[in-house]
N, C-alpha and C. Protein backbone atom coordinates (compact mmCIF):
# COMPACT_ATOMS: atom_id res chain seq x y z
N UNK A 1 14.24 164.54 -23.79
CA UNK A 1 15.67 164.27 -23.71
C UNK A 1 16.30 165.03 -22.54
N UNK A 2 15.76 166.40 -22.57
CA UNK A 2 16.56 167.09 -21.10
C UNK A 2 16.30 166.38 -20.25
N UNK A 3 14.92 165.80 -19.74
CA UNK A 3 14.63 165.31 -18.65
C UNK A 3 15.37 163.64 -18.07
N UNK A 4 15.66 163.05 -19.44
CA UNK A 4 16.35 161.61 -19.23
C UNK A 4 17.98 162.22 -19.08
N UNK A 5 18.42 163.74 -19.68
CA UNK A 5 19.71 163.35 -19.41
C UNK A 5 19.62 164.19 -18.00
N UNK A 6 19.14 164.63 -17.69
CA UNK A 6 19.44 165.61 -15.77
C UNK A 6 19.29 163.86 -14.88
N UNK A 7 18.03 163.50 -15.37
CA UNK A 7 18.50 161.84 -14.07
C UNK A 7 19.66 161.09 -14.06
N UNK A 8 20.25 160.93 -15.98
CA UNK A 8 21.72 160.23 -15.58
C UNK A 8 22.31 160.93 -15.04
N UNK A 9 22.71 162.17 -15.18
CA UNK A 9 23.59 163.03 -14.45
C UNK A 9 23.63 162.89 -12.92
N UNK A 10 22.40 162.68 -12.36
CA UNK A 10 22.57 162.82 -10.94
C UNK A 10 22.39 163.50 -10.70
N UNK A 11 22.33 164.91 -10.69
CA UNK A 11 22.32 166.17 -10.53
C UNK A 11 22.56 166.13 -8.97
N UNK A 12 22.89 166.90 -8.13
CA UNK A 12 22.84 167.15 -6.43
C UNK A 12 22.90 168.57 -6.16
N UNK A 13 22.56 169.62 -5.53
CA UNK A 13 22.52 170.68 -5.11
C UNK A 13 24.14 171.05 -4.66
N UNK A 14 24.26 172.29 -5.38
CA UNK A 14 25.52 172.61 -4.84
C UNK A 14 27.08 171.96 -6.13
N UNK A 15 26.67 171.25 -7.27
CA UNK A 15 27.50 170.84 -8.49
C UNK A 15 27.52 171.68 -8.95
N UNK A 16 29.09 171.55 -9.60
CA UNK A 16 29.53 172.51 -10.62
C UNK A 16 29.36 172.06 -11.76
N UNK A 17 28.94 172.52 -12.72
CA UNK A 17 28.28 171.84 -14.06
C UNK A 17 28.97 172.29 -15.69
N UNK A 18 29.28 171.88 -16.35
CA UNK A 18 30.00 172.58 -17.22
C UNK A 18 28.84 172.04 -18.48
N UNK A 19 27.99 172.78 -19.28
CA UNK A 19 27.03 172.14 -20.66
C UNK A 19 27.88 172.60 -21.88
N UNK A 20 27.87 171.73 -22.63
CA UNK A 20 28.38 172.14 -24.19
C UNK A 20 27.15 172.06 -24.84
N UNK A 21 27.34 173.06 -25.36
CA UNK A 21 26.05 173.70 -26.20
C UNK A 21 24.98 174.55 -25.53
N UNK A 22 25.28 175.29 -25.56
CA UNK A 22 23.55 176.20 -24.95
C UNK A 22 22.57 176.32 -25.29
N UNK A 23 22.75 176.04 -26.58
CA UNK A 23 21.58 177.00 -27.47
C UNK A 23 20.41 177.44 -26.94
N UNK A 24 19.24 177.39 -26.85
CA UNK A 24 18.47 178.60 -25.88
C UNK A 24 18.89 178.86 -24.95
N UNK A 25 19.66 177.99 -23.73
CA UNK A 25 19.69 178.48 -22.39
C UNK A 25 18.49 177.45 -21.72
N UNK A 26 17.56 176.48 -22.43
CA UNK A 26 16.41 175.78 -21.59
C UNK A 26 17.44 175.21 -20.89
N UNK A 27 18.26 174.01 -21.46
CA UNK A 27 18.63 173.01 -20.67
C UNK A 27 19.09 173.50 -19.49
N UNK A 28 20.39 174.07 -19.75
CA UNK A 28 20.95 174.83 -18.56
C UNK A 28 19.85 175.68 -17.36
N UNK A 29 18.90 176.35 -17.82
CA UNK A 29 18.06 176.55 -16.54
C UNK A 29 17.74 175.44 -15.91
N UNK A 30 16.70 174.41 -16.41
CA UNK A 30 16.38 173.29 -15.54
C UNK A 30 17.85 172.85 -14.64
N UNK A 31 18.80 172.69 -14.80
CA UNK A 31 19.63 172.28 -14.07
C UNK A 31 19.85 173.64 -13.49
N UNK A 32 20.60 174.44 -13.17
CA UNK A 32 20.09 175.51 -12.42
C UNK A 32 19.05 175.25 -11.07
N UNK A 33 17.64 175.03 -11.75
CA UNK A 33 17.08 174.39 -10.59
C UNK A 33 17.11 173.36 -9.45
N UNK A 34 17.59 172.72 -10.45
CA UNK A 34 18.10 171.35 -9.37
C UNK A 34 19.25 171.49 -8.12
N UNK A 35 20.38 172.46 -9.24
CA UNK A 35 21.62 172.63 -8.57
C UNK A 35 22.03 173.62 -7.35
N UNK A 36 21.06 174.61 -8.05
CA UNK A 36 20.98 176.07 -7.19
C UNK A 36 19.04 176.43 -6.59
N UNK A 37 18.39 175.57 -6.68
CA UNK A 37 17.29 176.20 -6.04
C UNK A 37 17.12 176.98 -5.10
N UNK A 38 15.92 177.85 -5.38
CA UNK A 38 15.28 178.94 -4.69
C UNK A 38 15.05 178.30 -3.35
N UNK A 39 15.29 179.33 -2.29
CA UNK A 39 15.31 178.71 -0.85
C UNK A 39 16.12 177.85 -0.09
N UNK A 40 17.16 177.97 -0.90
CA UNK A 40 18.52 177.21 -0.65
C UNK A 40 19.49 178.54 -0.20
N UNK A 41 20.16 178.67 0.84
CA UNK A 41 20.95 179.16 0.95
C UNK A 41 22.32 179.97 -0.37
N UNK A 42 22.51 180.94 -0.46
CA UNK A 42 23.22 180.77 -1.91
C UNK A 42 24.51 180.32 -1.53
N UNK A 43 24.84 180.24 -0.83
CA UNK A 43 26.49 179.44 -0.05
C UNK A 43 26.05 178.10 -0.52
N UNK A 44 25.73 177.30 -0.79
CA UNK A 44 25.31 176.12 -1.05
C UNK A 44 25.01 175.89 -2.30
N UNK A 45 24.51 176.60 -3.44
CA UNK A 45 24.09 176.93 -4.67
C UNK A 45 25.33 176.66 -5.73
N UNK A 46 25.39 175.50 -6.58
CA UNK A 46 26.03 175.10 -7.51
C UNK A 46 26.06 176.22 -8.64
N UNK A 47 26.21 175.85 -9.76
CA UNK A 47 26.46 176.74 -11.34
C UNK A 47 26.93 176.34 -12.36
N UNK A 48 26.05 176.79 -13.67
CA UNK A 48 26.29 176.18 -14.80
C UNK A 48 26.96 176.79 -15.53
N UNK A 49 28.02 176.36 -16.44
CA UNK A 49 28.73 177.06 -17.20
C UNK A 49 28.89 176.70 -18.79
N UNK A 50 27.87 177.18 -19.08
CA UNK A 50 27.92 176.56 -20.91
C UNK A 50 28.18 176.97 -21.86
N UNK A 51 29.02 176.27 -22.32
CA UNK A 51 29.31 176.59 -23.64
C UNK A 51 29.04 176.53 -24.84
N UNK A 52 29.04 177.86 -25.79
CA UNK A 52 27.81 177.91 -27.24
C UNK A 52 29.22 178.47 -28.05
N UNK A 53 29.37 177.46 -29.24
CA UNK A 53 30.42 178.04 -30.24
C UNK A 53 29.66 178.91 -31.06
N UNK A 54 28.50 179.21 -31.01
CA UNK A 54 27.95 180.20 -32.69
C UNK A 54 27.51 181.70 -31.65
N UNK A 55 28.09 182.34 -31.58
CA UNK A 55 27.57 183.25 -31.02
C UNK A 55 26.54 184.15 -31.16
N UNK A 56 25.71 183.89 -31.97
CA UNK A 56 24.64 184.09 -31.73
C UNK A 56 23.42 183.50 -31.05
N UNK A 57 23.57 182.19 -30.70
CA UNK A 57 23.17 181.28 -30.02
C UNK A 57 23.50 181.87 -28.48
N UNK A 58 25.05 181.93 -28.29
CA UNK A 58 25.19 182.65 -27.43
C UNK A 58 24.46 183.99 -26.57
N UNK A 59 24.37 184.61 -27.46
CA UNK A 59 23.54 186.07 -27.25
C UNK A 59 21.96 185.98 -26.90
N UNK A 60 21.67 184.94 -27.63
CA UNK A 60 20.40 184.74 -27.24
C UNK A 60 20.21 183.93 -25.94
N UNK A 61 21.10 182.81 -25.92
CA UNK A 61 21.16 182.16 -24.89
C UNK A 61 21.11 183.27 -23.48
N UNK A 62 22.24 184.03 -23.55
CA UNK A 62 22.42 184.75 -22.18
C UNK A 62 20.54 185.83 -22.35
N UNK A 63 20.53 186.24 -22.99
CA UNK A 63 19.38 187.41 -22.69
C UNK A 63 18.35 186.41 -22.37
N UNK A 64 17.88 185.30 -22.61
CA UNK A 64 16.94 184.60 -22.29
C UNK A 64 17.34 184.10 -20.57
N UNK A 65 18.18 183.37 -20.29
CA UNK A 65 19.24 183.15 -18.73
C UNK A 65 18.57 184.45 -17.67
N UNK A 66 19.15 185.58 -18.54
CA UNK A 66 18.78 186.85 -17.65
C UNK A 66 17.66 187.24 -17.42
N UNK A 67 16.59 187.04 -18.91
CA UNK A 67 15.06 187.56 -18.14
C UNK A 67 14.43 186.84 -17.52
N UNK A 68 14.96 185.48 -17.68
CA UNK A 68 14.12 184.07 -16.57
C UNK A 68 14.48 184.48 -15.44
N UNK A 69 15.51 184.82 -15.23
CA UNK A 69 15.76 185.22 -13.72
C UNK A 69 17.04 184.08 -13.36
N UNK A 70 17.77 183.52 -14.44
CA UNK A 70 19.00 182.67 -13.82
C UNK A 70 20.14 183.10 -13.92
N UNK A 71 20.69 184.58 -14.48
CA UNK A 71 22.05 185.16 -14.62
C UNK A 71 22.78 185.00 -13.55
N UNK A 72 22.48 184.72 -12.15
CA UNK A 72 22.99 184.29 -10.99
C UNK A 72 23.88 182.93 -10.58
N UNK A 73 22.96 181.55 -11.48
CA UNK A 73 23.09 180.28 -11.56
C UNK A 73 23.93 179.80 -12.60
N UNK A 74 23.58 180.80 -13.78
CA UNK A 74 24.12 180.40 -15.00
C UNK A 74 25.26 181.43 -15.69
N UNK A 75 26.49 180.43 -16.71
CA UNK A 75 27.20 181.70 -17.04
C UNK A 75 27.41 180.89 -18.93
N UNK A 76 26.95 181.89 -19.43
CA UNK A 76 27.20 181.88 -20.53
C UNK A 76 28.52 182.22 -21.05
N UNK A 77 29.36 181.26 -21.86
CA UNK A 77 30.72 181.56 -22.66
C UNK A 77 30.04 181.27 -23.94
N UNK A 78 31.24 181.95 -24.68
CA UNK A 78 30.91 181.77 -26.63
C UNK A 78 32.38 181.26 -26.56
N UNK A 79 32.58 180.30 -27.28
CA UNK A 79 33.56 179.91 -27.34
C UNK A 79 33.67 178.32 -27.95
N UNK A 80 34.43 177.70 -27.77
CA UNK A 80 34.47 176.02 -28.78
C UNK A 80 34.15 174.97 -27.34
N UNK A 81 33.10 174.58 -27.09
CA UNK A 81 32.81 173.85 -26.03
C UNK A 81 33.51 172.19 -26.16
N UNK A 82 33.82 171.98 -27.12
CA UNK A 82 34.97 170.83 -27.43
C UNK A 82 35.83 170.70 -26.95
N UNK A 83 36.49 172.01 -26.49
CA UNK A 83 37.40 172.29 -25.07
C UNK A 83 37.42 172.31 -24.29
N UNK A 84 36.19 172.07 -23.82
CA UNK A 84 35.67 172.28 -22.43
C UNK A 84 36.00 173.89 -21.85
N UNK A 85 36.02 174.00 -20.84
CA UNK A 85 35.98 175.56 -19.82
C UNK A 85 36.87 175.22 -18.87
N UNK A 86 38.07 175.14 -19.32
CA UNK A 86 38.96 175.01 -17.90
C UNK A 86 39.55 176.20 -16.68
N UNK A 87 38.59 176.96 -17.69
CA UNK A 87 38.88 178.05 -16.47
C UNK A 87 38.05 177.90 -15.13
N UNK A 88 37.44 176.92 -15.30
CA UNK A 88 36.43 177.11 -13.90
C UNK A 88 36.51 175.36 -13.68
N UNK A 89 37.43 174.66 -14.48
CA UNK A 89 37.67 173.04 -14.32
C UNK A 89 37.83 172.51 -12.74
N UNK A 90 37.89 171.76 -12.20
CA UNK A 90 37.10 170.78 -12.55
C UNK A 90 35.11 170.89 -12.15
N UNK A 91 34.89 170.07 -12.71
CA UNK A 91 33.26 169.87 -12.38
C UNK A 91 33.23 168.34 -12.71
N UNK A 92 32.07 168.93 -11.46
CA UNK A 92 31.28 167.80 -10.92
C UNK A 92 30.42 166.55 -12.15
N UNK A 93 30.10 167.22 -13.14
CA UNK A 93 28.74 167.00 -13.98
C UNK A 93 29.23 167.56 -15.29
N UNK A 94 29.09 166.59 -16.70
CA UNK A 94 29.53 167.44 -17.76
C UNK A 94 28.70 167.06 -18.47
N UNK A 95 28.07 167.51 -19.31
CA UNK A 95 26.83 166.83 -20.58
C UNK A 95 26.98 167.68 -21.78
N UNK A 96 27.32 166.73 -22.87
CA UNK A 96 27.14 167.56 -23.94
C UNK A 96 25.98 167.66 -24.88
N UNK A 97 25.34 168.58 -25.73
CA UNK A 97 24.25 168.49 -26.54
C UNK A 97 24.40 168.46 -27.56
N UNK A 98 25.35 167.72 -28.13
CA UNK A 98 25.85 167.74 -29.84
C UNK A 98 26.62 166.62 -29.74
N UNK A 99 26.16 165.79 -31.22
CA UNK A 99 27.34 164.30 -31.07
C UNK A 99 28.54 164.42 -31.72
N UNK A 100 29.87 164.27 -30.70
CA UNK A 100 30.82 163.86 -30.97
C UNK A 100 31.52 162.69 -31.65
N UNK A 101 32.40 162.73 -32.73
CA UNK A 101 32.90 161.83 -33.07
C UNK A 101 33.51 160.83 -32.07
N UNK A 102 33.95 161.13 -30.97
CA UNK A 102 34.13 160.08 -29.74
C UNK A 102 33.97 161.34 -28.83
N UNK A 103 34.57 160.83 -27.32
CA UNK A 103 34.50 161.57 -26.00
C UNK A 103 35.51 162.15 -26.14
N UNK A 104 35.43 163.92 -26.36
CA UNK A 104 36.70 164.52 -26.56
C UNK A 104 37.13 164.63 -25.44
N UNK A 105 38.70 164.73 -25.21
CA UNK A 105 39.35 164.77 -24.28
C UNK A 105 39.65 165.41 -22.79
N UNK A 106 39.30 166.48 -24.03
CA UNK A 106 39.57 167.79 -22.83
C UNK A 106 38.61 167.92 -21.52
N UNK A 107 37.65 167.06 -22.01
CA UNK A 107 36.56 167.28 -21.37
C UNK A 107 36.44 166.16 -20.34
N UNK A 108 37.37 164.90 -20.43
CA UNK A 108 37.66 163.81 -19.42
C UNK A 108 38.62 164.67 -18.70
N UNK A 109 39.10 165.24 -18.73
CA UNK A 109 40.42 165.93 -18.12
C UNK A 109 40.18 166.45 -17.02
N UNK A 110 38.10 167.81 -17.59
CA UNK A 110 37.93 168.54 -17.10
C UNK A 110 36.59 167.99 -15.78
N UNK A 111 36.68 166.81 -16.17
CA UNK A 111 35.43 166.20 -15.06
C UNK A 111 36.26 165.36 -13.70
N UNK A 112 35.65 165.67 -12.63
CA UNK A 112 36.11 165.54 -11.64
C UNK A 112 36.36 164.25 -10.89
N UNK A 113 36.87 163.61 -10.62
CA UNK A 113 36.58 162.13 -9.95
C UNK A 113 35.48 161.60 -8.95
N UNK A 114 34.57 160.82 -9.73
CA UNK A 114 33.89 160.64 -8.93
C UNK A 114 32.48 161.52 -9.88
N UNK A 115 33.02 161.89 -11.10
CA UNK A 115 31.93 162.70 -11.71
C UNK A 115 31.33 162.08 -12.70
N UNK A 116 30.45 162.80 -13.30
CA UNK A 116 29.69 161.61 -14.40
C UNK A 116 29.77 163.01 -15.77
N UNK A 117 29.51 162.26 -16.82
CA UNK A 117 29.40 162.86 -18.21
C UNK A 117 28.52 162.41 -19.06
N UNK A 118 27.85 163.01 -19.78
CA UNK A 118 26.76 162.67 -20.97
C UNK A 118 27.38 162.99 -22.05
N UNK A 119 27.39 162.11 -23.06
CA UNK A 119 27.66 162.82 -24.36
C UNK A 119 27.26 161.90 -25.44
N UNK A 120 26.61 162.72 -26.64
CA UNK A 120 26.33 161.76 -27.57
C UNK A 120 27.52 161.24 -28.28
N UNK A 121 27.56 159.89 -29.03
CA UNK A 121 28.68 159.47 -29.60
C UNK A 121 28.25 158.75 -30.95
N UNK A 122 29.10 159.66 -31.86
CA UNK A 122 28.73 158.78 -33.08
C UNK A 122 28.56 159.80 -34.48
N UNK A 123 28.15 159.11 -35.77
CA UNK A 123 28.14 160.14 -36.85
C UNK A 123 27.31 161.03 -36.92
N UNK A 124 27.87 161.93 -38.03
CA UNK A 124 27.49 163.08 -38.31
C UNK A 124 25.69 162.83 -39.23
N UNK A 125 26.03 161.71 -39.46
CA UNK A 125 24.27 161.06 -40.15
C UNK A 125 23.56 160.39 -39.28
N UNK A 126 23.44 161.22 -37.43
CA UNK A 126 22.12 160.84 -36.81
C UNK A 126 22.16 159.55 -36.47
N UNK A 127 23.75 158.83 -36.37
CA UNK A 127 23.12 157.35 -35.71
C UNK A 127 24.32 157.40 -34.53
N UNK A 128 23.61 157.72 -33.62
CA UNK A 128 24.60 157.88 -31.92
C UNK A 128 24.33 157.90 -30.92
N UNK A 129 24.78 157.05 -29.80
CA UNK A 129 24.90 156.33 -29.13
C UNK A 129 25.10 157.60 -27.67
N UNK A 130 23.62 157.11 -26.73
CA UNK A 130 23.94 158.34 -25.44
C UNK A 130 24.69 157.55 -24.86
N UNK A 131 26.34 158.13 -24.30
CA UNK A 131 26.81 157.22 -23.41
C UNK A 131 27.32 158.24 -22.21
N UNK A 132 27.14 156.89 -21.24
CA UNK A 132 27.31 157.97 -19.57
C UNK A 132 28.68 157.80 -19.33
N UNK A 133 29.98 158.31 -19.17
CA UNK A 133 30.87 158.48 -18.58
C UNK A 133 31.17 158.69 -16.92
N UNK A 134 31.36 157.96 -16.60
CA UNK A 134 31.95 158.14 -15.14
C UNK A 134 33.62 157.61 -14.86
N UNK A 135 33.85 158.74 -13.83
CA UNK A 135 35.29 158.50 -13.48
C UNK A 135 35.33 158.20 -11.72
N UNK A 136 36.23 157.44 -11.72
CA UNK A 136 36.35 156.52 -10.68
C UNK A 136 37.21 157.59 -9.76
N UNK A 137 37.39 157.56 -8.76
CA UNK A 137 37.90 157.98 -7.28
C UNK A 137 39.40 158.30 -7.73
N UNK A 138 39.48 157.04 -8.42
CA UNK A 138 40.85 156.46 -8.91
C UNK A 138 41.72 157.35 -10.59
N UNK A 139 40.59 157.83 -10.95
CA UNK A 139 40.32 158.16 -12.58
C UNK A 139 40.28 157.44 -13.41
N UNK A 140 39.76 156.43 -12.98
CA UNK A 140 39.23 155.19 -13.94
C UNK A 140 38.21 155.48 -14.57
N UNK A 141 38.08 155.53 -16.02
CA UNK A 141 36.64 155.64 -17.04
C UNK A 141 36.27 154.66 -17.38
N UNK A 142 34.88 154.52 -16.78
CA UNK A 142 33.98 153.47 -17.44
C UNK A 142 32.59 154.20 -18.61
N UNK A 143 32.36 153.72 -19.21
CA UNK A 143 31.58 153.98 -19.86
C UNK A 143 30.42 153.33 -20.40
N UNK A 144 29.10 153.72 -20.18
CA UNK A 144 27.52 152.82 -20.50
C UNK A 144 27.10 153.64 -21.42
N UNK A 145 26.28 152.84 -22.38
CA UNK A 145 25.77 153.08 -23.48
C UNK A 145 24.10 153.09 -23.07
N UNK A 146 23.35 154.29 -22.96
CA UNK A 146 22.08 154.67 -22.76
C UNK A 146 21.51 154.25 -23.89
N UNK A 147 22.02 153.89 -25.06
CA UNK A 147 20.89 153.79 -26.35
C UNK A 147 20.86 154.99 -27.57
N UNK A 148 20.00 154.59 -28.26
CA UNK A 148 20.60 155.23 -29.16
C UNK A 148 19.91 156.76 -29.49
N UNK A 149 20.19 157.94 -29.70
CA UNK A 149 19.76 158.87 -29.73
C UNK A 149 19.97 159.83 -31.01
N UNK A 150 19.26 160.96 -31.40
CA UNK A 150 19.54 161.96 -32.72
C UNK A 150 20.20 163.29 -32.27
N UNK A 151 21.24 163.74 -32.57
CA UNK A 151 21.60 165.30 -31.82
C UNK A 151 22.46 165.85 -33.23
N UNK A 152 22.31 167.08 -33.37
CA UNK A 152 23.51 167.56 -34.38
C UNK A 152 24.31 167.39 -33.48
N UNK A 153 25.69 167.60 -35.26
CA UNK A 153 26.77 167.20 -34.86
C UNK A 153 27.47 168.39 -33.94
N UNK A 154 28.78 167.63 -32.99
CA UNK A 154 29.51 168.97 -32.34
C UNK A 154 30.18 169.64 -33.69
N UNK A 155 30.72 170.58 -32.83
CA UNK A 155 31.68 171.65 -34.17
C UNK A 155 32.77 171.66 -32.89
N UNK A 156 33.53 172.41 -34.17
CA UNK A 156 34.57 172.37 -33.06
C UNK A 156 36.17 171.52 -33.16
N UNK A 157 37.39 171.78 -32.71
CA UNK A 157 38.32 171.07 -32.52
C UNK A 157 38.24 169.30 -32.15
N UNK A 158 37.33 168.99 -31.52
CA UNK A 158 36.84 167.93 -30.92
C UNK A 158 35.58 167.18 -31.42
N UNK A 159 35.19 168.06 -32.53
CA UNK A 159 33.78 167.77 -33.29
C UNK A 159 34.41 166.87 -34.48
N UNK A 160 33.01 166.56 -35.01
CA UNK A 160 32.65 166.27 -36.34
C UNK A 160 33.38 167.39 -37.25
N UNK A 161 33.95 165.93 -38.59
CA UNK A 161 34.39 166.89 -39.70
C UNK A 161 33.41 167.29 -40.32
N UNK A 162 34.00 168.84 -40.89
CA UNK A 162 33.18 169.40 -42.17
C UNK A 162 32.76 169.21 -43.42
């Protein structure tokens, strides 16, 4: 699944990336690589900024980031990723790893024109739909349906009820 969602994304060297959900910290490294690779100038070097609501997920997430060697590429927040991170808004690239009851908002707000989004869509009982979000030049949202996929649910303001 990481690997089918970094190709919709597009990924390009030098994107600003915002992930909801961290939990280990894998996904977010592989992109890291793509965005910020080794032997790239770091003036040129993109960054991920993900967000983990359980903070302990969090904690683990960052100490794992740091001994791989990506604390540079990557920035770990604890916080409700349903909100997206507008402190570092807009980005290029947004993907979430938990299915949303639809495409929360904040997070169209926080993607850039001309940017793309992943997010699962659908219930809390495992039947949801990967769909790619892209916004137009214009801020026009279109939206494609990748098929159907399994992710827990988001939490969160923007999540699945309890």
């Amino acid at each position: 699944m990481v690997s089918i969602m970094n190709e919709a994304l597009q990924l390009e060297v030098g994107h600003k990336v915002l992930e909801v959900g961290a939990g280990s910290g894998w996904h977010a490294a592989t992109i890291a690589e793509i965005i910020a690779p080794h032997g790239t100038p770091r003036s040129n070097w993109g960054h991920v900024y993900t967000v983990e609501i359980v903070q302990g997920l969090a904690d683990l997430s960052r100490k794992t980031i740091i001994k791989a060697g990506y604390g540079d590429r990557v920035t770990i927040i604890n916080s409700d990723g349903s909100m997206g991170y507008a402190e570092k808004a807009p980005y290029d690239r947004i993907l979430v790893t938990a299915a949303a009851p639809d495409v929360p908002k904040p997070l169209l707000q926080q993607l850039k024109p001309v940017g793309i989004m992943l997010v699962p869509v659908g219930s809390v009982n495992l039947f949801q739909n990967l769909m790619k979000i892209t916004k137009g030049s214009n801020g026009e949202i279109r939206a494609i349906n990748l098929g159907g996929v399994a992710f827990v649910p988001l939490t969160g303001r923007h999540g699945q009820a309890t």
